[in-house]
C-alpha atoms as a PDB file:
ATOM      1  CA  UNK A   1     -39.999  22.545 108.817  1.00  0.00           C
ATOM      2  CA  UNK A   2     -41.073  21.392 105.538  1.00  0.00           C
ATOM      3  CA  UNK A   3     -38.338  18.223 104.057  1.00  0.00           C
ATOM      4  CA  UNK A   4     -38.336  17.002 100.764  1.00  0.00           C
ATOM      5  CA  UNK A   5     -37.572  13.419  99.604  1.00  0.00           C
ATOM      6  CA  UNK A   6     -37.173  11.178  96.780  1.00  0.00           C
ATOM      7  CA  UNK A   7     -39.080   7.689  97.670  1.00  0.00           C
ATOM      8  CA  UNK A   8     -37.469   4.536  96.930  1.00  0.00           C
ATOM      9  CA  UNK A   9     -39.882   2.243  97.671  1.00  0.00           C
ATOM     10  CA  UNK A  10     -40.417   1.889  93.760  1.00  0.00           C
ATOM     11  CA  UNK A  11     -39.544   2.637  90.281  1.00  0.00           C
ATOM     12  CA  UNK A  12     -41.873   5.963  90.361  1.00  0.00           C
ATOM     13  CA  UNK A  13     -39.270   7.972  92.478  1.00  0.00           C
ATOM     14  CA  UNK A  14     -41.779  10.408  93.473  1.00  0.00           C
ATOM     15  CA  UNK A  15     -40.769  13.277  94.878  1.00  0.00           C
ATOM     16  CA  UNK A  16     -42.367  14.092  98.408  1.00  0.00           C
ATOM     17  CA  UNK A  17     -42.588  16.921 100.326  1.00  0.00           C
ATOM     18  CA  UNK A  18     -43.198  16.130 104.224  1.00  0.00           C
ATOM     19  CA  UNK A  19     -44.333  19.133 106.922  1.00  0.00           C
ATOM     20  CA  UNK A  20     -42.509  18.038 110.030  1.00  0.00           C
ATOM     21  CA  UNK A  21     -43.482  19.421 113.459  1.00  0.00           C
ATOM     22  CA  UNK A  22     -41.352  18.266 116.350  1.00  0.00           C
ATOM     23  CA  UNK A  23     -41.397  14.666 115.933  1.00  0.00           C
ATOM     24  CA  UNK A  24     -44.253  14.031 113.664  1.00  0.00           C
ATOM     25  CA  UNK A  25     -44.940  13.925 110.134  1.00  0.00           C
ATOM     26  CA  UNK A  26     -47.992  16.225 109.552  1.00  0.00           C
ATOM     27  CA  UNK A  27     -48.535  16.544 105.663  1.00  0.00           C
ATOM     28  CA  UNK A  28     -47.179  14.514 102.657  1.00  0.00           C
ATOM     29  CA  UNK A  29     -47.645  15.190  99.301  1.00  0.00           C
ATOM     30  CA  UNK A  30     -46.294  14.591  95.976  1.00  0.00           C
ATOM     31  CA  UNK A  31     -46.878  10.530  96.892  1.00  0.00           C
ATOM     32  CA  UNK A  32     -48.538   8.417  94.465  1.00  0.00           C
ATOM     33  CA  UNK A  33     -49.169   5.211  96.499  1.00  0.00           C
ATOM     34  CA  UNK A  34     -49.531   4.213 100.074  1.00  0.00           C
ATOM     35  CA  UNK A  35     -46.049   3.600 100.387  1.00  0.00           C
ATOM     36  CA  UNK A  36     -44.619   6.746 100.323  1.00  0.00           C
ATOM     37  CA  UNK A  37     -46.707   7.911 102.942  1.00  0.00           C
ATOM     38  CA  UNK A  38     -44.894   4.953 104.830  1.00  0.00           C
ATOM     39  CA  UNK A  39     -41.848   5.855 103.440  1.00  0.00           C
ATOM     40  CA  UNK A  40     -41.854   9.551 103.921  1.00  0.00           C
ATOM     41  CA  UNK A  41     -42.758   9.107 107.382  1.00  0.00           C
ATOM     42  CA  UNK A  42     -40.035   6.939 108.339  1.00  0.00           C
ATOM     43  CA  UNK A  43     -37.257   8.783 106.619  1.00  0.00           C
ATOM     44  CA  UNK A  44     -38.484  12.523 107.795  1.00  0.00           C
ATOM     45  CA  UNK A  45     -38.531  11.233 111.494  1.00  0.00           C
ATOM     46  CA  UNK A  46     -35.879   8.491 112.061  1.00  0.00           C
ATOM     47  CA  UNK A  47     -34.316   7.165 108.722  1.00  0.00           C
ATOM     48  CA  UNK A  48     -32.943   3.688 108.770  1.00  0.00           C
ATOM     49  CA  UNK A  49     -30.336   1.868 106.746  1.00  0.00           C
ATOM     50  CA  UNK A  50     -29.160  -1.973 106.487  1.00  0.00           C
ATOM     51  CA  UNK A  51     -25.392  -2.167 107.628  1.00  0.00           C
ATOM     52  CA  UNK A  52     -23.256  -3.992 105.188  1.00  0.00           C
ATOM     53  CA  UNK A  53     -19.353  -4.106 105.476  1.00  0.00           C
ATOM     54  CA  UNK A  54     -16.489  -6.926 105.637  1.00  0.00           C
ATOM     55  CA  UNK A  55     -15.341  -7.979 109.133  1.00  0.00           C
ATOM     56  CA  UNK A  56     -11.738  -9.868 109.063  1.00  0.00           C
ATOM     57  CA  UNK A  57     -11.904 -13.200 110.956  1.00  0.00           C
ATOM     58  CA  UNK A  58      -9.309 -14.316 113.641  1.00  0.00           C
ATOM     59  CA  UNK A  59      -7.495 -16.665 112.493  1.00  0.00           C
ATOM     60  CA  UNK A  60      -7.709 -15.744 108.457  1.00  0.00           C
ATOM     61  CA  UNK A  61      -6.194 -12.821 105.989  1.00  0.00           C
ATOM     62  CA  UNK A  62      -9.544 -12.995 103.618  1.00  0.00           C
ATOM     63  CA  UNK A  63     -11.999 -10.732 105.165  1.00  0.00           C
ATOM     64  CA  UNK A  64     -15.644 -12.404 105.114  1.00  0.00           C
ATOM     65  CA  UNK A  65     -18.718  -9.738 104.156  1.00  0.00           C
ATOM     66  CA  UNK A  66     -21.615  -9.085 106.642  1.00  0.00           C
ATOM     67  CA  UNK A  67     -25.190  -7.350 107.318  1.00  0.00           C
ATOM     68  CA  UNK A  68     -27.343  -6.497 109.837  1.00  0.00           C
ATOM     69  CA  UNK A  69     -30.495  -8.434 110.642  1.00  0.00           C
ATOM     70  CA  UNK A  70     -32.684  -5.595 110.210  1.00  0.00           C
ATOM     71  CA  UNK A  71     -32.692  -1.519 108.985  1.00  0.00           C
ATOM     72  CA  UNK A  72     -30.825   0.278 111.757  1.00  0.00           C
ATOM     73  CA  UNK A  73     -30.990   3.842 112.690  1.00  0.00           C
ATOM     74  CA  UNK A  74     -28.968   6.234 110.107  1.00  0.00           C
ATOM     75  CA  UNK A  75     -27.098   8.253 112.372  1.00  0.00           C
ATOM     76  CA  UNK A  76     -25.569   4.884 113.909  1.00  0.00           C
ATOM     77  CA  UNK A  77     -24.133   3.486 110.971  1.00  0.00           C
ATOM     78  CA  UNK A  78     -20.820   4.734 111.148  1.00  0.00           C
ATOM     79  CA  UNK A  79     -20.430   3.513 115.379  1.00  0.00           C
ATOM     80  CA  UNK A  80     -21.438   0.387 114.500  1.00  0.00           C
ATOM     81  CA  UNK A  81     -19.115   0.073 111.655  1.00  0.00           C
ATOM     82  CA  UNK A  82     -16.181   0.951 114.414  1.00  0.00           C
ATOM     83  CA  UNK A  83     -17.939  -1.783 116.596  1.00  0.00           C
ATOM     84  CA  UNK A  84     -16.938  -4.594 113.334  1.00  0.00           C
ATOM     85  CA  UNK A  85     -13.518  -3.640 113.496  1.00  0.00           C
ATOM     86  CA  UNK A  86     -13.247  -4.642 117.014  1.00  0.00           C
ATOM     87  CA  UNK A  87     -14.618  -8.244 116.699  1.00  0.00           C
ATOM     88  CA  UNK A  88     -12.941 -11.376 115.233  1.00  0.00           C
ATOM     89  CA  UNK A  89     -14.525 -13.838 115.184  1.00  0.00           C
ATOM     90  CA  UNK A  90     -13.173 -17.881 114.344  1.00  0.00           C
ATOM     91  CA  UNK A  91     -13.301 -19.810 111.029  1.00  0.00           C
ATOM     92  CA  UNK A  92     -14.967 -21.412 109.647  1.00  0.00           C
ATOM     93  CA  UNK A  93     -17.536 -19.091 109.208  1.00  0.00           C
ATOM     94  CA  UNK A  94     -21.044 -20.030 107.366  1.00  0.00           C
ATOM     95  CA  UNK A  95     -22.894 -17.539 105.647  1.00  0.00           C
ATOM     96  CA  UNK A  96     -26.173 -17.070 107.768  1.00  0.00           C
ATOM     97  CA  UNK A  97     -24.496 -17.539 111.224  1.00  0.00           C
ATOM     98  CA  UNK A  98     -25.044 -14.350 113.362  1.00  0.00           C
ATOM     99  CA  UNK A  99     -21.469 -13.357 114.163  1.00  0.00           C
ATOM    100  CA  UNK A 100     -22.230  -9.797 116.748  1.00  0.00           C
ATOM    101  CA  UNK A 101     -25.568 -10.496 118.207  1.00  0.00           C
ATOM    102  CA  UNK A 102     -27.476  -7.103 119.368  1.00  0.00           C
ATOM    103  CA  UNK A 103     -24.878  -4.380 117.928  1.00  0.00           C
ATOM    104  CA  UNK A 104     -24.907  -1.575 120.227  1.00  0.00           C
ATOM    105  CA  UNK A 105     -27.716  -2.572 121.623  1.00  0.00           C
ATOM    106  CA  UNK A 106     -30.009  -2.070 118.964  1.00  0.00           C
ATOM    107  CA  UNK A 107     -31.756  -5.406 118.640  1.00  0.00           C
ATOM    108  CA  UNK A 108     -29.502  -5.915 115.479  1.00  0.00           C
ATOM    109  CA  UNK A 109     -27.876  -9.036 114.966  1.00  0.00           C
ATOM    110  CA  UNK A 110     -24.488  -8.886 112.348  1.00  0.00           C
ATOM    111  CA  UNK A 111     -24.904 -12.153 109.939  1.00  0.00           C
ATOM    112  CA  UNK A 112     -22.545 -13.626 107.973  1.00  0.00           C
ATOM    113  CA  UNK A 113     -23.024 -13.424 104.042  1.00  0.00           C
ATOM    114  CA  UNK A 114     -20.085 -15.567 102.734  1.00  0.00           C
ATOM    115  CA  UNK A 115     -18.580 -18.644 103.786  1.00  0.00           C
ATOM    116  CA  UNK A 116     -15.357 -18.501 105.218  1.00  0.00           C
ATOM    117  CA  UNK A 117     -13.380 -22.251 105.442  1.00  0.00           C
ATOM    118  CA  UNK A 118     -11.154 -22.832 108.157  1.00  0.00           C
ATOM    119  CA  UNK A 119      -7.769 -21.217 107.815  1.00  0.00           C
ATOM    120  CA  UNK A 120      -4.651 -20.679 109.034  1.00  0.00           C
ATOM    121  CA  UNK A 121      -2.199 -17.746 108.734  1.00  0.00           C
END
């Protein structure tokens, strides 16, 4: 199965074509530097995105924003949005602090990107 990508890793944008056979990336092209071999590789095989969202905090209306600690497999983006919604954690809320630790078991930690003071409803 041949793929064909765009790379993002930068401004270039080249446009790659990877060979794919079962779970291996066989031939690139089109990639001007090393990185898009990276790049195609990754994203042909298993892509991976950093989770952002809001979470809403126990004990506060103001919803506080969030990512994950690390790139997390594509196709589990969406479950471990659902797994945000069901976690509330208390004010106050520093940005940095790791508020879900290991999502879904994926080694991903959920930290904090905003402050968020001590409230009350």
């Amino acid at each position: 199965m041949e793929k064909e990508l765009v790379c993002i890793n930068c401004p270039l944008g080249c446009r790659l074509k990877v060979r794919v056979e079962g779970e291996e990336a066989k031939e690139i092209t089109g990639n001007l530097c090393k990185r898009g071999i990276e790049y195609a590789k990754q994203e042909s095989i298993l892509p991976m995105r950093v989770l952002t969202a809001n979470m809403k905090a126990a004990d506060c209306e103001r919803p506080f924003s969030v990512v994950s600690s690390k790139p997390l497999p594509k196709n589990m983006l969406i479950e471990c949005a659902m797994e945000l919604k069901k976690h509330s954690p208390k004010t106050p809320i520093k940005m940095g602090d790791v508020v879900i630790e290991n999502i879904l078991n994926t080694g991903c930690d959920i930290i904090a990107t905003s402050n968020l003071p001590e409230e009350s409803l």
